[in-house]
C-alpha atoms as a PDB file:
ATOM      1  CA  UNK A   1      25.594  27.724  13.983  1.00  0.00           C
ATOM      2  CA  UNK A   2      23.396  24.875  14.503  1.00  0.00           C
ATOM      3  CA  UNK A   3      23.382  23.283  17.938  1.00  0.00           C
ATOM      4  CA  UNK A   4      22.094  19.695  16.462  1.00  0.00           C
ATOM      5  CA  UNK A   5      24.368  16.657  16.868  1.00  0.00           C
ATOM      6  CA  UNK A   6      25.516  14.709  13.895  1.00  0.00           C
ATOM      7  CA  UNK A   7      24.130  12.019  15.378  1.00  0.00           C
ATOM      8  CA  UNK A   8      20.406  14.087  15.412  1.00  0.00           C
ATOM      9  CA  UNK A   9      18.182  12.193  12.920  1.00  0.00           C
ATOM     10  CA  UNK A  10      16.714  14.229  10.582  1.00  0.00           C
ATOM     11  CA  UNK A  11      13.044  15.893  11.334  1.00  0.00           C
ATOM     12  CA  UNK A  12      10.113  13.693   9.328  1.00  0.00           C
ATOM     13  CA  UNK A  13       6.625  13.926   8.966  1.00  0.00           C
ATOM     14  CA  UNK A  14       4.418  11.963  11.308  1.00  0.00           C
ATOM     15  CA  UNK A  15       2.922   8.955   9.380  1.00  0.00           C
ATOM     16  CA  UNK A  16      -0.653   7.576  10.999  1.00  0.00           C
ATOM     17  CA  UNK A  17      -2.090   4.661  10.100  1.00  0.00           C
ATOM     18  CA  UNK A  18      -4.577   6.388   7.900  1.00  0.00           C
ATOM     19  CA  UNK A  19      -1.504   7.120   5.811  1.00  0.00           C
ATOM     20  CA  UNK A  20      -0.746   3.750   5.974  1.00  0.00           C
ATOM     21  CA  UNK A  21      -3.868   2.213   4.766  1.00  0.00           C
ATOM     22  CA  UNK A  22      -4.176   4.238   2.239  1.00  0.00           C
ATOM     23  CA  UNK A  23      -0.575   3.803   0.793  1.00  0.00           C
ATOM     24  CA  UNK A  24      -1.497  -0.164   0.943  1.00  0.00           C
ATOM     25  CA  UNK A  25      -4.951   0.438  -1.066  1.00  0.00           C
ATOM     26  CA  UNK A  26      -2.740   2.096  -3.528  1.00  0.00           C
ATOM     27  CA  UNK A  27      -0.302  -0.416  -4.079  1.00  0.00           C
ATOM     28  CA  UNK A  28      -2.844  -2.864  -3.820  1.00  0.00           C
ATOM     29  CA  UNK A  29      -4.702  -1.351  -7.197  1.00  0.00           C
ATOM     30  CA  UNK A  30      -1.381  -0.872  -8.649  1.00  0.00           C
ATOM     31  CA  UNK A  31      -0.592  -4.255  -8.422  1.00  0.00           C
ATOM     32  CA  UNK A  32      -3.748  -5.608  -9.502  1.00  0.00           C
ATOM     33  CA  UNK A  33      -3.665  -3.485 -12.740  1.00  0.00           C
ATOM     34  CA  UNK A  34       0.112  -4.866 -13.572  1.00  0.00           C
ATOM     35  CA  UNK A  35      -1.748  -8.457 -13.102  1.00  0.00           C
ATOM     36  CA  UNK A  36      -4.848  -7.804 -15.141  1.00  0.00           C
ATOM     37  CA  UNK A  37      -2.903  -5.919 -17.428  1.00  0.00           C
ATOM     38  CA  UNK A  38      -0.187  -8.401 -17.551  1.00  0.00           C
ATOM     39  CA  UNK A  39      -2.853 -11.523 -18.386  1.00  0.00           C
ATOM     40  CA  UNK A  40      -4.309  -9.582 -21.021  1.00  0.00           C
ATOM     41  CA  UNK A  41      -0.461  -9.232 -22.617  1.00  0.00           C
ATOM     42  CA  UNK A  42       0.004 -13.242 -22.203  1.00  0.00           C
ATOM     43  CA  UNK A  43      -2.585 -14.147 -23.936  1.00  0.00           C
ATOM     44  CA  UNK A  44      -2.523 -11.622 -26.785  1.00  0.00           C
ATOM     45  CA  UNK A  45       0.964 -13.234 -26.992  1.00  0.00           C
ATOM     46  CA  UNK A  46       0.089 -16.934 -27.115  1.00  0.00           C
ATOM     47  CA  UNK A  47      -2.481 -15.900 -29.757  1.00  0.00           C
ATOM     48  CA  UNK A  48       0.207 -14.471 -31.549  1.00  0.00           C
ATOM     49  CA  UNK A  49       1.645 -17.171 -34.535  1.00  0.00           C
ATOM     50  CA  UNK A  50       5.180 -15.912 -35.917  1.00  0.00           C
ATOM     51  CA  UNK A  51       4.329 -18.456 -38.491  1.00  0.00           C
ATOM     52  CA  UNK A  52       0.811 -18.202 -39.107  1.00  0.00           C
ATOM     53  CA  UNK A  53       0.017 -15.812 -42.225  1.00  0.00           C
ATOM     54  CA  UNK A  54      -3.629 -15.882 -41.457  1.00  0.00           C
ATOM     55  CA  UNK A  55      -2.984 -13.644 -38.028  1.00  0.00           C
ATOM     56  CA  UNK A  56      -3.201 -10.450 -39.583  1.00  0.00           C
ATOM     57  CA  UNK A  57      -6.582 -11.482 -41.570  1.00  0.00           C
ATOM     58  CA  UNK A  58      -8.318 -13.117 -38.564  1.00  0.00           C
ATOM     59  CA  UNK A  59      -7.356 -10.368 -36.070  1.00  0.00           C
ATOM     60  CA  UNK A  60      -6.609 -10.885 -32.281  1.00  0.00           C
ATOM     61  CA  UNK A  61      -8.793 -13.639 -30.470  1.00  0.00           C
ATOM     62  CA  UNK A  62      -9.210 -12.173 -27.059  1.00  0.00           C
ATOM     63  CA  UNK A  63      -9.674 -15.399 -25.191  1.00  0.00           C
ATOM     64  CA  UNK A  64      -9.401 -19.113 -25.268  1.00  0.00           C
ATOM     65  CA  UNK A  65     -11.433 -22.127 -24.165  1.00  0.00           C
ATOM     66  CA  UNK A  66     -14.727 -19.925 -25.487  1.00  0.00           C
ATOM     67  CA  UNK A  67     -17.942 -21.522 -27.084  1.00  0.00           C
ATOM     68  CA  UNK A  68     -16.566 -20.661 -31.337  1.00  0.00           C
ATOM     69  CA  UNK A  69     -19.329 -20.470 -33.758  1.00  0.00           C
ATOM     70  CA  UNK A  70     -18.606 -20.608 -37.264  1.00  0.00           C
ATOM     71  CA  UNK A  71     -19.733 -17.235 -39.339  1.00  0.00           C
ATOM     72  CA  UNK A  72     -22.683 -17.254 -41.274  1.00  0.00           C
ATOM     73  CA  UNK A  73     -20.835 -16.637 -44.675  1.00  0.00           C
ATOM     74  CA  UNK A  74     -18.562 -19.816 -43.669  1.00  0.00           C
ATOM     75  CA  UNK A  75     -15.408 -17.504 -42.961  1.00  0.00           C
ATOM     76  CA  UNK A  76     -13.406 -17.252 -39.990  1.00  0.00           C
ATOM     77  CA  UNK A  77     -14.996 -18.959 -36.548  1.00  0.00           C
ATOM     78  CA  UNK A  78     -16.171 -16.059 -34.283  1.00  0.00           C
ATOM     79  CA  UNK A  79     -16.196 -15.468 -30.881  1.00  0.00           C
ATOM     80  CA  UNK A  80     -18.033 -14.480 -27.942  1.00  0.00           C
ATOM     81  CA  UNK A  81     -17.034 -12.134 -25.388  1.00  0.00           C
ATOM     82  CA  UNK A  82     -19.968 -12.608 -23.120  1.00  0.00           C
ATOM     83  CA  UNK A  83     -18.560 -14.438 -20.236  1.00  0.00           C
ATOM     84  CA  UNK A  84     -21.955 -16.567 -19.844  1.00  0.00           C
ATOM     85  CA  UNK A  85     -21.340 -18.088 -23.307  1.00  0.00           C
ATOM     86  CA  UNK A  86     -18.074 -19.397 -22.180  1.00  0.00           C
ATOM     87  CA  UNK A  87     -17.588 -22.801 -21.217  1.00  0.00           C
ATOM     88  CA  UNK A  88     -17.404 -24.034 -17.832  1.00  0.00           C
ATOM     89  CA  UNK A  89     -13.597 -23.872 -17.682  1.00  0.00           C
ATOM     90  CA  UNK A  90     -13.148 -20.567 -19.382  1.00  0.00           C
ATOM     91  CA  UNK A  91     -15.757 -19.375 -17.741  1.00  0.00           C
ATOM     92  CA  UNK A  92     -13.992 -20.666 -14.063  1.00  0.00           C
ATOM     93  CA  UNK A  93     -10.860 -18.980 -15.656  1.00  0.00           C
ATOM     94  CA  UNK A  94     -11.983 -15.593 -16.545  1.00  0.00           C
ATOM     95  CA  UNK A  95     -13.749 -15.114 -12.999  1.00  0.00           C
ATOM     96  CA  UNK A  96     -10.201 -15.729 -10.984  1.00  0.00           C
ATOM     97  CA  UNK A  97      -8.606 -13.559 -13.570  1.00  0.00           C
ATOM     98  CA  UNK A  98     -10.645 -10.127 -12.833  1.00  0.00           C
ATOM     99  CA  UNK A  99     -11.299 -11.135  -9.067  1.00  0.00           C
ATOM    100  CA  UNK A 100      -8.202  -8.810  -8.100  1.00  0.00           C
ATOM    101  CA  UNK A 101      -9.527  -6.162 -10.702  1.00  0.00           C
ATOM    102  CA  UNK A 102     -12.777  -6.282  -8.748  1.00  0.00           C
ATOM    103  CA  UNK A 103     -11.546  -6.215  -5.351  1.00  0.00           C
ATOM    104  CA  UNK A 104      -8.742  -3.978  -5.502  1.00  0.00           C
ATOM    105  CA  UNK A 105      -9.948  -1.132  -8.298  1.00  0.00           C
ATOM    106  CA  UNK A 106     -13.749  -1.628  -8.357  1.00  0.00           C
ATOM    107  CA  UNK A 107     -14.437  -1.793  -5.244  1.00  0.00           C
ATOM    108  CA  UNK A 108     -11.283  -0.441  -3.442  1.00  0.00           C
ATOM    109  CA  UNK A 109     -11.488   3.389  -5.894  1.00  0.00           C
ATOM    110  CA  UNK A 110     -15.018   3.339  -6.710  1.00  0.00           C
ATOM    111  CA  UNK A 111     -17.345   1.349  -4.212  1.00  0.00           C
ATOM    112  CA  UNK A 112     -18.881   3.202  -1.615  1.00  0.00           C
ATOM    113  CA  UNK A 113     -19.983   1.929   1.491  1.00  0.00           C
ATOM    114  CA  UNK A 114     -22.445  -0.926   2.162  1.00  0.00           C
ATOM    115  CA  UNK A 115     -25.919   0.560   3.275  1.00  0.00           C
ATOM    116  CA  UNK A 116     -29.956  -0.020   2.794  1.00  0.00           C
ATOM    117  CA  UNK A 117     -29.608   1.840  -0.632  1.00  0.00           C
ATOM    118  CA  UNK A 118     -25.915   0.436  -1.848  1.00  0.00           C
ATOM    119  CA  UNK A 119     -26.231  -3.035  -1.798  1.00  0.00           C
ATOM    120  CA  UNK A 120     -22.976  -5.500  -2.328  1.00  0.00           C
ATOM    121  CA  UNK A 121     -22.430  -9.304  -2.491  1.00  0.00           C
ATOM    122  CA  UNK A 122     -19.459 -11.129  -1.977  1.00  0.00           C
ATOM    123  CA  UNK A 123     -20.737 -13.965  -3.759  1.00  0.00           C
ATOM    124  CA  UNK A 124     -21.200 -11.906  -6.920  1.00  0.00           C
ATOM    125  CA  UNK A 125     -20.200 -14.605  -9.281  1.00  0.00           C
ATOM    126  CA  UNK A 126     -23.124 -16.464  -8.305  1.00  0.00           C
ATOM    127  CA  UNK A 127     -25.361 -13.733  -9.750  1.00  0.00           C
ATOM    128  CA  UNK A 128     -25.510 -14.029 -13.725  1.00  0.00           C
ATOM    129  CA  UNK A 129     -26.625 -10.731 -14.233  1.00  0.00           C
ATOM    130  CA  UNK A 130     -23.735  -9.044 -12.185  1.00  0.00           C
ATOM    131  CA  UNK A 131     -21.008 -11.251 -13.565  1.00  0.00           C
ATOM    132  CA  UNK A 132     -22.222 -10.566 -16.957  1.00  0.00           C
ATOM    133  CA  UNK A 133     -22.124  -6.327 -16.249  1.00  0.00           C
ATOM    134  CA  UNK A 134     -18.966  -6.782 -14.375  1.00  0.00           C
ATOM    135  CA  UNK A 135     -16.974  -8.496 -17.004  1.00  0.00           C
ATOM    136  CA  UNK A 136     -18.060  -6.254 -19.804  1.00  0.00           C
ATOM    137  CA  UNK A 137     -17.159  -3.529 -17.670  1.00  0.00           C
ATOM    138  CA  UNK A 138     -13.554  -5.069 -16.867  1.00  0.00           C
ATOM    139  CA  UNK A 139     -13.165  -5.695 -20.891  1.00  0.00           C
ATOM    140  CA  UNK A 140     -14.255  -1.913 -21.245  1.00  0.00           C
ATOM    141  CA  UNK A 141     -11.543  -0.945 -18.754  1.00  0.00           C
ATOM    142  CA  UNK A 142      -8.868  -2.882 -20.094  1.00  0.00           C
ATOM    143  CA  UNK A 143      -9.430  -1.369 -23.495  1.00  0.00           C
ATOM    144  CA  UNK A 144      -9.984   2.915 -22.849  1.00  0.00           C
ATOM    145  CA  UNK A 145      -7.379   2.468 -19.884  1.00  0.00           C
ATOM    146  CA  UNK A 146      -4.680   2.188 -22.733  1.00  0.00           C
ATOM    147  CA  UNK A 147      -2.524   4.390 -24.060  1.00  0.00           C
ATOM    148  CA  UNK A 148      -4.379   3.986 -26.924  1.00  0.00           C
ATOM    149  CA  UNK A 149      -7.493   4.901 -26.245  1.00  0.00           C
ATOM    150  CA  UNK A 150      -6.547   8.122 -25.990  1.00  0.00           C
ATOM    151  CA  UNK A 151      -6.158  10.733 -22.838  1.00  0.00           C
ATOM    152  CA  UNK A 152      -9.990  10.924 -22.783  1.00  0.00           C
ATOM    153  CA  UNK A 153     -10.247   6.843 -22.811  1.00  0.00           C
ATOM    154  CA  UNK A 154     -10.244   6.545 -18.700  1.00  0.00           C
ATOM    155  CA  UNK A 155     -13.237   9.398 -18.435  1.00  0.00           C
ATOM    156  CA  UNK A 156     -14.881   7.621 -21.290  1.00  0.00           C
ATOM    157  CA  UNK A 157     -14.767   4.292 -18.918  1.00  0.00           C
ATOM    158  CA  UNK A 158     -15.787   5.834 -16.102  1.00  0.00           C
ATOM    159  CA  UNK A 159     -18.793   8.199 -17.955  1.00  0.00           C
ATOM    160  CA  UNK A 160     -20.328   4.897 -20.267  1.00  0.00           C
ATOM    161  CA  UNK A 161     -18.959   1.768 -18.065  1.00  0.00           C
ATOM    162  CA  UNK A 162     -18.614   2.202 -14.571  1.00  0.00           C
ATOM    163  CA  UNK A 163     -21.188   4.640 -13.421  1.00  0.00           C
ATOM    164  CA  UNK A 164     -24.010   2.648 -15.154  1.00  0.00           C
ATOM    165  CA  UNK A 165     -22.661  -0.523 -14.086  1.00  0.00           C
ATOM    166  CA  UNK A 166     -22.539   0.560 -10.127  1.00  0.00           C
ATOM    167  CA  UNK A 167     -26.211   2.628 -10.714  1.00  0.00           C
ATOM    168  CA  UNK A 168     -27.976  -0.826 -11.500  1.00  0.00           C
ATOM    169  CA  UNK A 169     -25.909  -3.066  -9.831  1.00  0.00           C
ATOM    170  CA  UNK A 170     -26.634  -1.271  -5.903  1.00  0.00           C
ATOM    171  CA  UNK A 171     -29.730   0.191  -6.359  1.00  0.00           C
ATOM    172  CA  UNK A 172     -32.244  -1.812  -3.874  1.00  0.00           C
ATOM    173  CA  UNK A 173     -34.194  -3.296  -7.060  1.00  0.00           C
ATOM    174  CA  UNK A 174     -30.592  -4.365  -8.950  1.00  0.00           C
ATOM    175  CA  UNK A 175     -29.111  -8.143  -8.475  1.00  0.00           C
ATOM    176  CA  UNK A 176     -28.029  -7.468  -4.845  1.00  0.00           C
ATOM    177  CA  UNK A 177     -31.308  -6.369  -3.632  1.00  0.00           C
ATOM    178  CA  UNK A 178     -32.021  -9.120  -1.403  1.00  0.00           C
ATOM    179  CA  UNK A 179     -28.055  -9.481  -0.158  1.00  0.00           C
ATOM    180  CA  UNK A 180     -26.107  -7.735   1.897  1.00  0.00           C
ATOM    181  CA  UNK A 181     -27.065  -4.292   3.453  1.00  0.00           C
ATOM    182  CA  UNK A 182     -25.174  -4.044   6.173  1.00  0.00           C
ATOM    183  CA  UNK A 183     -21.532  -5.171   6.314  1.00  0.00           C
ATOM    184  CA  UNK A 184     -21.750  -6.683   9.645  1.00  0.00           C
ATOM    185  CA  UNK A 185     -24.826  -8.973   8.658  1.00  0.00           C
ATOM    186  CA  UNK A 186     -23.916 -10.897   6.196  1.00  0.00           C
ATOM    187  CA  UNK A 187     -26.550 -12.177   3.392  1.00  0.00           C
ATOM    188  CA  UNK A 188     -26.609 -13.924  -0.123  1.00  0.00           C
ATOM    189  CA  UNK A 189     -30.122 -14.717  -1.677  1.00  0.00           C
ATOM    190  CA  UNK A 190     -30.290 -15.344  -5.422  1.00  0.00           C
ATOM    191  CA  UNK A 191     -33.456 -13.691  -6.777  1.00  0.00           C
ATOM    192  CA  UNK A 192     -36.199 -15.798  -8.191  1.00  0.00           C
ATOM    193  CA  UNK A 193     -35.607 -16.157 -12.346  1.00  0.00           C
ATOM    194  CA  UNK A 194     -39.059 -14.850 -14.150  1.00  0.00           C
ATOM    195  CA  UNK A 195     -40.858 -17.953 -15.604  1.00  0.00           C
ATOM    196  CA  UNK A 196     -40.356 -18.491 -19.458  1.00  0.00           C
ATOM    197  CA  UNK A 197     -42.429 -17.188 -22.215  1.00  0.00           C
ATOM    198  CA  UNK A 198     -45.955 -18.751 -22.728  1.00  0.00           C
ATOM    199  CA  UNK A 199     -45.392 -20.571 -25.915  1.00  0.00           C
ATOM    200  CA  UNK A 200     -49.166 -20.188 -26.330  1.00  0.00           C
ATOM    201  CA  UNK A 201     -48.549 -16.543 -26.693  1.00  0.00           C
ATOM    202  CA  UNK A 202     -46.288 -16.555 -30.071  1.00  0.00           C
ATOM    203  CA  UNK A 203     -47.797 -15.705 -33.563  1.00  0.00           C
ATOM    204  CA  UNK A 204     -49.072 -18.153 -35.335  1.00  0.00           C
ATOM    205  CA  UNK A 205     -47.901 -17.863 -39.473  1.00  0.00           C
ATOM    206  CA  UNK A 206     -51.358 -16.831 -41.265  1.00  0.00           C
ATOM    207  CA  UNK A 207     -53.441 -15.944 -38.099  1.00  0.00           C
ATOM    208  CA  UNK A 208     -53.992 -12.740 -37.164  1.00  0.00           C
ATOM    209  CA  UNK A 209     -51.913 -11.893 -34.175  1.00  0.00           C
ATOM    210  CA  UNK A 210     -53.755 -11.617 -30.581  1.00  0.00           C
ATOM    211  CA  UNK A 211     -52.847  -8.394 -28.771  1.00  0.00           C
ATOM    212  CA  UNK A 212     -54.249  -6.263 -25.912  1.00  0.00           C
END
């Protein structure tokens, strides 16, 4: 017979704050794939015309407020999904709407600590080179982390997307090499653009081309 009063509470594990933190840095990425996930969904659905024959001919425009160019054979207006061709607003847009993807699954599941050989900046945005590899990783993420993509689409992302994009983007030579290297110090320094080509230096139509 048991010698425990009804009034006993029942026996449970011991939860530490470890546990804790790392139940929050789930929900955390949980939440900020529903958002991402959720944006994407809106605007699929705004670009979607119940009225509009032409939808299923010009396929899905994956963003709006882009820089269109009109195609070469004068058909349908293009666009590009390199986030330095967007405008300034789109552009502004497009930054606040992967900052949670960034924070939460980039660098929450995948970004090691800050150190002399793992570089980081919290300023990222600033740096053209790392916003341009970060969004096209984020639009390669929100594509082979579908259903659709398959049950290989997630390793595919993580083989062809993500461990390039982290390789170049902390090693000491990469965008962040002269920002932060240690978490408690701090530091954002834009590195110096190469200077343009030598205009002198481009063939010349009917002279032989100079060349070392």
């Amino acid at each position: 017979m048991s010698t425990s009063s009804p009034d006993d509470p029942p026996e449970r594990g011991q939860v530490t704050a470890e546990t804790l933190a790392e139940w929050r840095a789930t929900l955390a990425a949980l939440q900020a794939e529903r958002d991402s996930l959720a944006i994407v969904a809106d605007r699929l659905a705004q670009d979607y015309d119940d009225g509009d024959d032409d939808f299923l001919d010009l396929g899905l425009d994956l963003g709006s407020g882009f820089e269109d160019a009109d195609g070469a054979d004068g058909g349908p207006e293009s666009v590009s999904l390199t986030i330095l061709a967007f405008d300034d607003d789109a552009l502004a847009d497009e930054v606040r709407t992967m900052t949670p993807w960034v924070d939460h699954i980039l660098l929450s599941a995948y970004g090691a600590e800050i150190a002399s050989g793992r570089p980081w900046c919290t300023r990222w945005p600033e740096h053209d080179e790392a916003l341009a590899r970060i969004h096209h990783c984020w639009l390669a993420w929100q594509e082979l982390t579908d259903s659709r993509s398959g049950a290989t689409g997630p390793s595919v992302w993580q083989r062809d997307h993500l461990e390039p994009l982290l390789l170049k983007l902390r090693s000491p030579d990469g965008p962040f090499g002269a920002c932060t290297t240690n978490p408690d110090h701090p530091h954002h320094r834009l590195l110096p653009v190469p200077p343009h080509t030598d205009l002198s230096s481009l063939p010349v139509a009917g002279q032989p081309r100079a060349s070392v």
